[in-house]
Structure formats: structure tokens, C-alpha cells
N, C-alpha and C. Protein backbone atom coordinates (compact mmCIF):
# COMPACT_ATOMS: atom_id res chain seq x y z
N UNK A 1 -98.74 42.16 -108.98
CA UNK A 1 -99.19 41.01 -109.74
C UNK A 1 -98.00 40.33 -110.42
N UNK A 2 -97.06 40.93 -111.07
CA UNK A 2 -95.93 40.59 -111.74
C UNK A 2 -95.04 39.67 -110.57
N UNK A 3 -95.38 40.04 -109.35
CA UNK A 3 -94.09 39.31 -108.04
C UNK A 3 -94.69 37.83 -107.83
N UNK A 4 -96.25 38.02 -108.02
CA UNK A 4 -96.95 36.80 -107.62
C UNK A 4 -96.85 35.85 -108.97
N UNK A 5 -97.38 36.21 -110.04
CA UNK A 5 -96.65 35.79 -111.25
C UNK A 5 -95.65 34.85 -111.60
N UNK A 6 -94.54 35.65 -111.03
CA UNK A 6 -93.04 35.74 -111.24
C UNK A 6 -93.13 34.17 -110.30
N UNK A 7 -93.33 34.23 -108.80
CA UNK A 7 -93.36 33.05 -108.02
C UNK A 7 -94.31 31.74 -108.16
N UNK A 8 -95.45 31.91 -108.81
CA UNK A 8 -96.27 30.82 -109.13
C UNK A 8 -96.65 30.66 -110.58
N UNK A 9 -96.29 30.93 -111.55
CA UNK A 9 -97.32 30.59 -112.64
C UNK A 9 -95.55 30.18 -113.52
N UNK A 10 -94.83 30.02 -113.45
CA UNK A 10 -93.49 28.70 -113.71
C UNK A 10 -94.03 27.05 -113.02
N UNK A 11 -94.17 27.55 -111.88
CA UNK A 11 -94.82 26.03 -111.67
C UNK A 11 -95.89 25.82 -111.96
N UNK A 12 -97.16 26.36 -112.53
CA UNK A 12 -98.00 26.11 -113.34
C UNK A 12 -98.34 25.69 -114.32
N UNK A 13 -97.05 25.63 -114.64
CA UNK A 13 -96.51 25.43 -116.18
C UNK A 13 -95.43 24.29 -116.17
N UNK A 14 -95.61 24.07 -115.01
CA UNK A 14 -94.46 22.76 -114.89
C UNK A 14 -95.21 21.43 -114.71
N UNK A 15 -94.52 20.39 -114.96
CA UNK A 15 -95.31 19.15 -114.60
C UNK A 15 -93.90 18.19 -114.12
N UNK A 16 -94.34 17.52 -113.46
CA UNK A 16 -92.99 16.27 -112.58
C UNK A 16 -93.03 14.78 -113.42
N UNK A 17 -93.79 14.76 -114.82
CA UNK A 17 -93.77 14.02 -115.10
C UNK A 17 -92.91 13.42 -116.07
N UNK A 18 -91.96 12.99 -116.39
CA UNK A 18 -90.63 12.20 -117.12
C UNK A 18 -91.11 12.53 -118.62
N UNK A 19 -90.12 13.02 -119.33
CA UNK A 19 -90.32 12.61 -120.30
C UNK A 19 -89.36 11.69 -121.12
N UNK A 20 -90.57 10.70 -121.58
CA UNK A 20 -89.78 9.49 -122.54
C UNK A 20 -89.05 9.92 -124.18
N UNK A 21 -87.34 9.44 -124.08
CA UNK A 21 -87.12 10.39 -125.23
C UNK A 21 -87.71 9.48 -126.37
N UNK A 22 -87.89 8.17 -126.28
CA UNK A 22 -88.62 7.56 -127.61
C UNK A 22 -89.82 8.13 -128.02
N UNK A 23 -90.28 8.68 -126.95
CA UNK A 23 -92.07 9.57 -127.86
C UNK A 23 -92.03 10.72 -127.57
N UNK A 24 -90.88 11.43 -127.79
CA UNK A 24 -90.96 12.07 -128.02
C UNK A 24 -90.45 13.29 -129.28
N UNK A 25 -91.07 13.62 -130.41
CA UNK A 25 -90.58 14.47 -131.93
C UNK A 25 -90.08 15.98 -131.37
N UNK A 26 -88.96 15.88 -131.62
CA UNK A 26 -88.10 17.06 -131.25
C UNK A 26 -87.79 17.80 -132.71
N UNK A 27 -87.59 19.33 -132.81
CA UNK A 27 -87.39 19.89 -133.87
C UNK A 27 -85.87 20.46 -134.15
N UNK A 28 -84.96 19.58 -133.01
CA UNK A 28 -83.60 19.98 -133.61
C UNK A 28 -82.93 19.66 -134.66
N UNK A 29 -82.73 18.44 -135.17
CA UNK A 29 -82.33 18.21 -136.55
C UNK A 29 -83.72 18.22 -137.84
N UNK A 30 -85.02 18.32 -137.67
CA UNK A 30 -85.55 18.18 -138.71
C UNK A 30 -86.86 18.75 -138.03
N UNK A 31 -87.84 18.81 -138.71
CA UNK A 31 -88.97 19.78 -138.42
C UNK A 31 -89.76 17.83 -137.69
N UNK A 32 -90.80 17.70 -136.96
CA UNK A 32 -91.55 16.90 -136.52
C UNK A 32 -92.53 16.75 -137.72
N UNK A 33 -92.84 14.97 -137.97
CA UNK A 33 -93.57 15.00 -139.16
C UNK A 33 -95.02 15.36 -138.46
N UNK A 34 -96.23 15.71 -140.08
CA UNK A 34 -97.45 16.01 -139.54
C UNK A 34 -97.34 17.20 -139.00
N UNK A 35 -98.49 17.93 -138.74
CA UNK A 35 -98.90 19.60 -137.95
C UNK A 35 -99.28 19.26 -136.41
N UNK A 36 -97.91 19.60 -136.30
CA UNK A 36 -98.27 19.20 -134.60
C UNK A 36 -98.95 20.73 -133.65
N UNK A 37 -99.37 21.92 -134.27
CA UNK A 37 -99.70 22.57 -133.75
C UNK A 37 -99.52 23.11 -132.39
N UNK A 38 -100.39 23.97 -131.49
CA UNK A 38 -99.91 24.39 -129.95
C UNK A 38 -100.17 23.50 -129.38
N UNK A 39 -100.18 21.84 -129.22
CA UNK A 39 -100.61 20.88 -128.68
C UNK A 39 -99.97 20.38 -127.34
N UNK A 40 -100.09 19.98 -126.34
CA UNK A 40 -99.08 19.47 -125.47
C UNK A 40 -99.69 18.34 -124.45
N UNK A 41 -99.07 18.44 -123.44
CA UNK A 41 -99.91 17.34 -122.14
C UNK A 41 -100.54 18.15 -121.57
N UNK A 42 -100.92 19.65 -122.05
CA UNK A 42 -101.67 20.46 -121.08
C UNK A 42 -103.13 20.36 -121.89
N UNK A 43 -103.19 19.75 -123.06
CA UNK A 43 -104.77 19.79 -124.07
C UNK A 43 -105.72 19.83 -123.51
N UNK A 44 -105.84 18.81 -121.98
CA UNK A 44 -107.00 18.63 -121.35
C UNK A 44 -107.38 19.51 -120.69
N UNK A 45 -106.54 20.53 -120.57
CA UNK A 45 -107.04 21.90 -119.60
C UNK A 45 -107.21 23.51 -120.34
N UNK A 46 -107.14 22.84 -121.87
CA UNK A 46 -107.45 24.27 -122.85
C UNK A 46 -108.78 24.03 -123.31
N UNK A 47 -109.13 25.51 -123.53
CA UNK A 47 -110.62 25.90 -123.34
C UNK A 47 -110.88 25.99 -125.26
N UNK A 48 -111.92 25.26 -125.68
CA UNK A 48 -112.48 25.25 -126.99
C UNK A 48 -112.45 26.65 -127.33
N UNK A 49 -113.07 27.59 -126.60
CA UNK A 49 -113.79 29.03 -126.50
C UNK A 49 -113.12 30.04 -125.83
N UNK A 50 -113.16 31.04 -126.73
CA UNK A 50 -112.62 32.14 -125.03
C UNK A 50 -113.46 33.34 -125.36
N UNK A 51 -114.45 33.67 -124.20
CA UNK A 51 -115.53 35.04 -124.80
C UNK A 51 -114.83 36.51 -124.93
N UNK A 52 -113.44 36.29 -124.39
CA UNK A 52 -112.65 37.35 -124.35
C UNK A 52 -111.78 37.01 -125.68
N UNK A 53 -111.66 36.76 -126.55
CA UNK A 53 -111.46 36.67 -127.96
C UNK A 53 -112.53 37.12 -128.67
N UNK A 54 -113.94 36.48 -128.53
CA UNK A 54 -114.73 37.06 -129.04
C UNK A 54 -115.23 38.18 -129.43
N UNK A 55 -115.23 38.68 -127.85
CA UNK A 55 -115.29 40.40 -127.74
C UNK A 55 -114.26 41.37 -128.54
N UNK A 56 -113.38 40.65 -128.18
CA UNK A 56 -112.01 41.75 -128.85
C UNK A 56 -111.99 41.64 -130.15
N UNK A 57 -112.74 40.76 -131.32
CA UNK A 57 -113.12 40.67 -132.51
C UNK A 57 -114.05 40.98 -132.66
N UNK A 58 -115.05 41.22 -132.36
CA UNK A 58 -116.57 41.74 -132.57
C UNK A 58 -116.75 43.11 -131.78
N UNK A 59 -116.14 43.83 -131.83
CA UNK A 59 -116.45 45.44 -131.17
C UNK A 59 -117.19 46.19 -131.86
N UNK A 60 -117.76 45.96 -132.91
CA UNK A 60 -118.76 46.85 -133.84
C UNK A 60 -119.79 46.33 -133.23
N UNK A 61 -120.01 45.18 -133.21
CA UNK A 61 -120.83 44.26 -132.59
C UNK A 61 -121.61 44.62 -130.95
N UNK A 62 -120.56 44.91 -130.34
CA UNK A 62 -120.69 44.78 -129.19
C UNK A 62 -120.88 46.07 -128.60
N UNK A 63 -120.22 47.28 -129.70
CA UNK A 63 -120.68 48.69 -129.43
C UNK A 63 -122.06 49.07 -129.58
N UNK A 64 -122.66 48.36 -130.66
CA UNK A 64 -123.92 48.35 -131.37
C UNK A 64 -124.72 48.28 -130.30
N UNK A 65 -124.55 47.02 -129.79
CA UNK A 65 -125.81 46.05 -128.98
C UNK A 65 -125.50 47.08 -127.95
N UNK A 66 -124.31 47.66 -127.29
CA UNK A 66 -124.12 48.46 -126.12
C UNK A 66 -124.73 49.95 -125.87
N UNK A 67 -125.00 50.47 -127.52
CA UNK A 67 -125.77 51.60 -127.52
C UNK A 67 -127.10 51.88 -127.55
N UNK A 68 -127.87 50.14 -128.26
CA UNK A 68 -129.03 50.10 -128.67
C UNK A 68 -129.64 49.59 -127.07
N UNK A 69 -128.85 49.20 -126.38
CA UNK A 69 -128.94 49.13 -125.12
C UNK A 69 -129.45 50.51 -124.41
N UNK A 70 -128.40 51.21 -124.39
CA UNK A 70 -128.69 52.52 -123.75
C UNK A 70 -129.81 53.86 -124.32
N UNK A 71 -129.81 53.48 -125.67
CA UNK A 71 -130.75 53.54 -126.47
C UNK A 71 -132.32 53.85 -125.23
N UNK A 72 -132.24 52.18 -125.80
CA UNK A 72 -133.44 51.37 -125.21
C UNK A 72 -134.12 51.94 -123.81
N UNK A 73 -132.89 51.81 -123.00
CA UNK A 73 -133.25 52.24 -121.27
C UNK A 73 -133.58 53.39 -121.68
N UNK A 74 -132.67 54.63 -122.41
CA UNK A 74 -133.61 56.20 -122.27
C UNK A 74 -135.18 56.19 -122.44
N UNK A 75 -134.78 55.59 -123.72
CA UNK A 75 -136.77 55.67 -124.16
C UNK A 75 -137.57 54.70 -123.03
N UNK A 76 -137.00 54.16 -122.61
CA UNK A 76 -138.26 53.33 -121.48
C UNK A 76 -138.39 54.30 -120.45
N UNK A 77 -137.29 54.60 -119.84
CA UNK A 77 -137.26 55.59 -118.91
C UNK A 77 -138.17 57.24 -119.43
N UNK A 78 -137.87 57.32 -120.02
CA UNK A 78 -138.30 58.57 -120.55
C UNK A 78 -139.86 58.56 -120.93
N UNK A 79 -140.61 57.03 -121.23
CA UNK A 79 -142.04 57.11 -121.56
C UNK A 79 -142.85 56.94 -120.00
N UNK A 80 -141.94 56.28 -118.82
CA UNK A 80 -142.25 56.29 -117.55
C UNK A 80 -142.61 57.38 -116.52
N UNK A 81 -142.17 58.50 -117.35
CA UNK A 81 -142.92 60.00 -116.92
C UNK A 81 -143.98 60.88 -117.55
């Protein structure tokens, strides 16, 4: 995975498109005014949500519902005989 990686996901991350130095706020002599945050020309292809954030913050959560789950199936299973 790291070889395939290594060969495609640089140009994934690349774009052929010019950049203009008038618009563009660079942080070498002074910080860029305003909170320019992780923002870029890639905005239109970042995701509001990610359920894999979610999960990895809510594991009490998700252990819970995962036991009351298994829970659940014994006793159904178990009143089925």
C-alpha cells in the first residue's frame, strides 16, 4: 500500500493550475490577515462529516449499543427454544 501511495496520492494532491501571486496571502514575512484555517482549492471535495471520527469519539457509545446488541440477540435466541 505504501508503494501505491508513494506513486499516486502526490498527484492527488497536485493540481496544474497557476498560481496568481497577487491572490495569493503567504506567511513568510507576516502571518495572513483573518483565520484562514485548513482551507484551500481542494474545499469542494472535503467532507462536512466523517463517521470515522465519530466512532473514534464515541466508543462508550458504540460499545454500549454493541453489547446491548448482543445482549438482545442472546435473549431472542434463547426464548426461540
Amino acid at each position: 500500500m505504501d508503494r501505491y501511495l508513494a506513486r499516486t496520492n502526490v498527484k492527488a494532491q497536485q493540481t496544474e493550475t497557476p498560481i496568481v501571486p497577487s491572490h495569493r496571502d503567504d506567511n513568510l514575512q507576516s502571518p495572513p490577515p483573518g483565520d484562514p484555517g485548513a482551507h484551500g482549492r481542494f474545499d469542494d471535495k472535503a467532507k462536512a462529516r466523517s463517521p470515522q471520527l465519530w466512532l473514534a469519539t464515541h466508543k462508550r457509545a458504540v460499545a454500549g449499543a454493541a453489547a446491548g446488541a448482543a445482549l438482545g440477540t442472546t435473549a431472542l435466541l434463547g426464548a426461540r427454544r
